[in-house]
N, C-alpha and C. Protein backbone atom coordinates (compact mmCIF):
# COMPACT_ATOMS: atom_id res chain seq x y z
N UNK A 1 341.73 38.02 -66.30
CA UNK A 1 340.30 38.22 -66.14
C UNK A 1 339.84 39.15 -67.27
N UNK A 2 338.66 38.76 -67.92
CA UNK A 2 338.03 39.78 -69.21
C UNK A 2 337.37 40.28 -68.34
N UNK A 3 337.30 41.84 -69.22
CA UNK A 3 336.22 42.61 -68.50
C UNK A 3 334.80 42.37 -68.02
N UNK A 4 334.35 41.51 -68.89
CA UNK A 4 332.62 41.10 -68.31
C UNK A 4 333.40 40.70 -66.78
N UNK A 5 334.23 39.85 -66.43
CA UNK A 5 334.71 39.03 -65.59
C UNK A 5 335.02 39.83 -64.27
N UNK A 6 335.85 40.84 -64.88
CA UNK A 6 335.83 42.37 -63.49
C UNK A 6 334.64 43.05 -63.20
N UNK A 7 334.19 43.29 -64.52
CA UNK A 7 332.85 43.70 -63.87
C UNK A 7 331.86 43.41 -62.97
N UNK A 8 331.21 41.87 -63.46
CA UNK A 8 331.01 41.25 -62.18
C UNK A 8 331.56 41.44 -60.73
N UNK A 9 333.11 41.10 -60.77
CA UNK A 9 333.73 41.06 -59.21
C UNK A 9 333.41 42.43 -58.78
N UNK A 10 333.78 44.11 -59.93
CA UNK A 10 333.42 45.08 -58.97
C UNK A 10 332.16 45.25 -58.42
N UNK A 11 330.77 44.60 -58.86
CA UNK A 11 329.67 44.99 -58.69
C UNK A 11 329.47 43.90 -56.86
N UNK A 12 329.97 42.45 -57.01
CA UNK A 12 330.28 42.07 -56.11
C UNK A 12 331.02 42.89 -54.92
N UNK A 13 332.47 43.59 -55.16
CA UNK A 13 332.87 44.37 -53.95
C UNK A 13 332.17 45.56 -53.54
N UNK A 14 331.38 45.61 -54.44
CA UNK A 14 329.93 46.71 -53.98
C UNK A 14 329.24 46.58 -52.90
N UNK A 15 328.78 45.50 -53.53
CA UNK A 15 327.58 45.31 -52.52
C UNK A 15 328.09 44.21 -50.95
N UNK A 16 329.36 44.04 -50.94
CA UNK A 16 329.94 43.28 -50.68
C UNK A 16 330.55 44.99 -49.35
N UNK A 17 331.13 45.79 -49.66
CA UNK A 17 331.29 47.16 -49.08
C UNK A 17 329.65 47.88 -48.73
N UNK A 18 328.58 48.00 -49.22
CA UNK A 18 327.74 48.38 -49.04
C UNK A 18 326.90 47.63 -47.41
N UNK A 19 327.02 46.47 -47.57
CA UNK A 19 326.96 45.34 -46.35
C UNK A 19 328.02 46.00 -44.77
N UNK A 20 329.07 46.08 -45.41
CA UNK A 20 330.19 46.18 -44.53
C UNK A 20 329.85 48.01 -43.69
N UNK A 21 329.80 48.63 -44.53
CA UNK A 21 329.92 50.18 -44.43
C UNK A 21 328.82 51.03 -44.27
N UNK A 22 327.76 50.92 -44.87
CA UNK A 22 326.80 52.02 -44.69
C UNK A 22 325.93 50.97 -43.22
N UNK A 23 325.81 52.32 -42.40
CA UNK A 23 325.24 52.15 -41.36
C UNK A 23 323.44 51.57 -41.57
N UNK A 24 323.04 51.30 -40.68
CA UNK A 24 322.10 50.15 -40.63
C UNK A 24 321.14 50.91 -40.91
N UNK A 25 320.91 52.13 -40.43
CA UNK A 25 319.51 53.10 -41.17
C UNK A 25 319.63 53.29 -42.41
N UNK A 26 321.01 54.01 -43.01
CA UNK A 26 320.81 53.28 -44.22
C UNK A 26 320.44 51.88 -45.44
N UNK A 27 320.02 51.12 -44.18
CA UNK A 27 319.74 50.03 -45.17
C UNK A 27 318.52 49.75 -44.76
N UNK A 28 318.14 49.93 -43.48
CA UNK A 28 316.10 49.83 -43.37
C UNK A 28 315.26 49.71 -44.36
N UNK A 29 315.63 50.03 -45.26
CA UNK A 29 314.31 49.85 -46.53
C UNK A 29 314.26 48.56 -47.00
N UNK A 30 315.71 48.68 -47.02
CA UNK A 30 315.99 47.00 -47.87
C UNK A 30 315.71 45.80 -47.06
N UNK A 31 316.17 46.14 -45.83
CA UNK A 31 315.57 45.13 -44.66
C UNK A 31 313.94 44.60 -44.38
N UNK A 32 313.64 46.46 -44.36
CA UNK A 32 311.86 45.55 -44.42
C UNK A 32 311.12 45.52 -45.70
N UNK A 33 312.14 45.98 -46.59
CA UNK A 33 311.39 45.34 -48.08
C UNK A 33 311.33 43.63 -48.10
N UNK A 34 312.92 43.17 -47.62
CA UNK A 34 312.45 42.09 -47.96
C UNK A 34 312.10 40.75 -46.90
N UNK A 35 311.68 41.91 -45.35
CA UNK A 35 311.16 40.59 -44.61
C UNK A 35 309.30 41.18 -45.28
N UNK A 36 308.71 42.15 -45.96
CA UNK A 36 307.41 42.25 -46.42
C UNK A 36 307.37 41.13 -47.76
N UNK A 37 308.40 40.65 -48.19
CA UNK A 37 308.34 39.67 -49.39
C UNK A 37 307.07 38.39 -48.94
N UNK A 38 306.32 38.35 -49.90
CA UNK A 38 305.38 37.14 -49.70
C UNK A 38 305.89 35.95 -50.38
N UNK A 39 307.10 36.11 -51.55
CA UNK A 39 307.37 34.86 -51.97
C UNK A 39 308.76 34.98 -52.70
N UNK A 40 309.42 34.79 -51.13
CA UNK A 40 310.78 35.29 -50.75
C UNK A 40 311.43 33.71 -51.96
N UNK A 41 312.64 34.12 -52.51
CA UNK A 41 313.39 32.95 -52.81
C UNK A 41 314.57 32.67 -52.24
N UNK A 42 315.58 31.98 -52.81
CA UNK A 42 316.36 31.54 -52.67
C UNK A 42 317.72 32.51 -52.05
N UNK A 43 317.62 33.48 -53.69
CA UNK A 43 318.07 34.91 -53.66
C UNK A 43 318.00 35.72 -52.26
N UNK A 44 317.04 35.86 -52.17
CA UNK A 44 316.79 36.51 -51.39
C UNK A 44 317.35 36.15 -49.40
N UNK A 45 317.02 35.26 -49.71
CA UNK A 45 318.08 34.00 -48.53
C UNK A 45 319.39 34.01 -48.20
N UNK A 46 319.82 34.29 -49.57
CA UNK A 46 321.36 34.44 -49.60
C UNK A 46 321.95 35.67 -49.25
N UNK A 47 320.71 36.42 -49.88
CA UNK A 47 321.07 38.23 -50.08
C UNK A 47 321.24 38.63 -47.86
N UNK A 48 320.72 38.10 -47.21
CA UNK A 48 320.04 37.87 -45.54
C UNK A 48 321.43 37.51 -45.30
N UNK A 49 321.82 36.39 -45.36
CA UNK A 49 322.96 35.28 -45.13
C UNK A 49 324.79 36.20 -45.13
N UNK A 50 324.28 37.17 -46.11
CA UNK A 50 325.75 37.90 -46.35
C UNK A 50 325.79 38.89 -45.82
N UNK A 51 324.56 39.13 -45.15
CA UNK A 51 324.63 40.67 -44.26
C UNK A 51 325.39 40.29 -43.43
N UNK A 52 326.79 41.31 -42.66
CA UNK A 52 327.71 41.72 -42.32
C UNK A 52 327.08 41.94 -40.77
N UNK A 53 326.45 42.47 -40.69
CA UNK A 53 325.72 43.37 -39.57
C UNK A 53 324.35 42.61 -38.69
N UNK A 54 325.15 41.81 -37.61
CA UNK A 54 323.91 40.73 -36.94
C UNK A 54 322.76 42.12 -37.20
N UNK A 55 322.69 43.40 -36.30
CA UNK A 55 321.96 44.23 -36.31
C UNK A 55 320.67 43.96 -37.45
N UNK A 56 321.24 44.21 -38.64
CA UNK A 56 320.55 44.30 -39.58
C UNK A 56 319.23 42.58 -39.98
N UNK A 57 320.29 41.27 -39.49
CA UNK A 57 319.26 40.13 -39.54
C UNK A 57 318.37 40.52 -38.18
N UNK A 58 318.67 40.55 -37.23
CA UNK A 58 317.95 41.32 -36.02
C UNK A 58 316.77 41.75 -36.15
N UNK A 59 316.92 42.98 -37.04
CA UNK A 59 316.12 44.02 -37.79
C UNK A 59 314.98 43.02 -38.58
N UNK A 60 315.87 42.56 -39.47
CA UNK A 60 314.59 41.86 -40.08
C UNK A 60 313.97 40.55 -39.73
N UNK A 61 313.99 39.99 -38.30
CA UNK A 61 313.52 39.02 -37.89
C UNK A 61 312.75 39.83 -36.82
N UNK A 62 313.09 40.88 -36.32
CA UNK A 62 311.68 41.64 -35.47
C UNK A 62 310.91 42.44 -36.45
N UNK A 63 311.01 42.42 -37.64
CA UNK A 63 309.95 43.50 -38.27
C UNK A 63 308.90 42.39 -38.64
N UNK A 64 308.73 41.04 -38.28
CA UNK A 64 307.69 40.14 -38.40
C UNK A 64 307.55 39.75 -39.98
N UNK A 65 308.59 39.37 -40.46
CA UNK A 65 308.58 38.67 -41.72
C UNK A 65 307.33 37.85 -41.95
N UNK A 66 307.13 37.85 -43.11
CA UNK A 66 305.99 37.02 -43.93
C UNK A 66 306.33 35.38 -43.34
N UNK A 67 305.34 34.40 -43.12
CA UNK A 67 304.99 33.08 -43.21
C UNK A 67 306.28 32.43 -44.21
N UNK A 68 306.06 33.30 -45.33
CA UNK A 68 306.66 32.23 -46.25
C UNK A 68 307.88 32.46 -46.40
N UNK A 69 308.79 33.21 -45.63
CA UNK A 69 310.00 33.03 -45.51
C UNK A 69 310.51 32.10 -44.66
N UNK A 70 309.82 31.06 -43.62
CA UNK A 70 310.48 29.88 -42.98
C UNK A 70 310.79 28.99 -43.67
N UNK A 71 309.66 28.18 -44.77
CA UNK A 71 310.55 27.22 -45.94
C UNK A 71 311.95 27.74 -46.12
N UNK A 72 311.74 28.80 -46.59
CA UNK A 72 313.28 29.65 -47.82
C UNK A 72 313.88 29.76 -46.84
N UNK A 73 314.38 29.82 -45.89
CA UNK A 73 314.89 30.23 -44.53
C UNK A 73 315.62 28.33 -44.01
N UNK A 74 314.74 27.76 -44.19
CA UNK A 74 314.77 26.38 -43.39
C UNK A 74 315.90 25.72 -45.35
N UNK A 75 315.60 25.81 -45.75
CA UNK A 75 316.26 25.37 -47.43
C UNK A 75 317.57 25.58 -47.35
N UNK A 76 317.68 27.30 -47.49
CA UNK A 76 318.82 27.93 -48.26
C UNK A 76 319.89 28.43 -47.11
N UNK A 77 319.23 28.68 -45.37
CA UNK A 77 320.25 29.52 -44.69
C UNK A 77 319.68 28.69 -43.03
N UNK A 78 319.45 27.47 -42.59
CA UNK A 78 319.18 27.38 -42.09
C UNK A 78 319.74 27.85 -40.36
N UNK A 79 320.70 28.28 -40.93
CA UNK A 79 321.76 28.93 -39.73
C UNK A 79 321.38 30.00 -38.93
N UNK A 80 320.05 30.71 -39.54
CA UNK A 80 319.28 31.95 -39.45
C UNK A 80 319.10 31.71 -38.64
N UNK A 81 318.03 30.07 -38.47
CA UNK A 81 316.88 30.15 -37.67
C UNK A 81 317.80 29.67 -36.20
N UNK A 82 318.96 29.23 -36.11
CA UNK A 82 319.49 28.75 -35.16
C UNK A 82 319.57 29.87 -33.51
N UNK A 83 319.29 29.93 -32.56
CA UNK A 83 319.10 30.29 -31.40
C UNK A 83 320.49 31.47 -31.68
């Protein structure tokens, strides 16, 4: 592996540990930053999808997400919307 190549993966076990480890108040911002998104993408779908912590999708499906996250929602993670 070249370094660009590790680099990547460590920035991955980052945020990849950041998911896993810091407790859920620590991440509130990020949660209702991005259920306040008006034109949520794909990214952002995915970024939802890898949270570790039902708590945290929880979190951001009662803080009353924007309209336009059901397309991006129904596209990229439709597993979200499942019961």
């Amino acid at each position: 592996m070249d370094a660009a190549g590790a680099a990547l993966l460590y920035g991955e076990v980052l945020v990849a540990a950041r998911e896993l480890l810091v407790p859920l108040p620590g991440r509130a911002a990020r949660v209702l930053g991005l259920a306040g998104l008006e034109n949520p993408g794909a990214g952002d779908a995915g970024e939802i999808a890898r949270w570790a912590d039902p708590r945290a999708t929880d979190c951001f499906f009662r803080s009353g997400p924007s309209a336009a996250w059901l397309p991006v929602l129904r596209e990229h993670t439709p597993h979200l919307l499942m019961p």
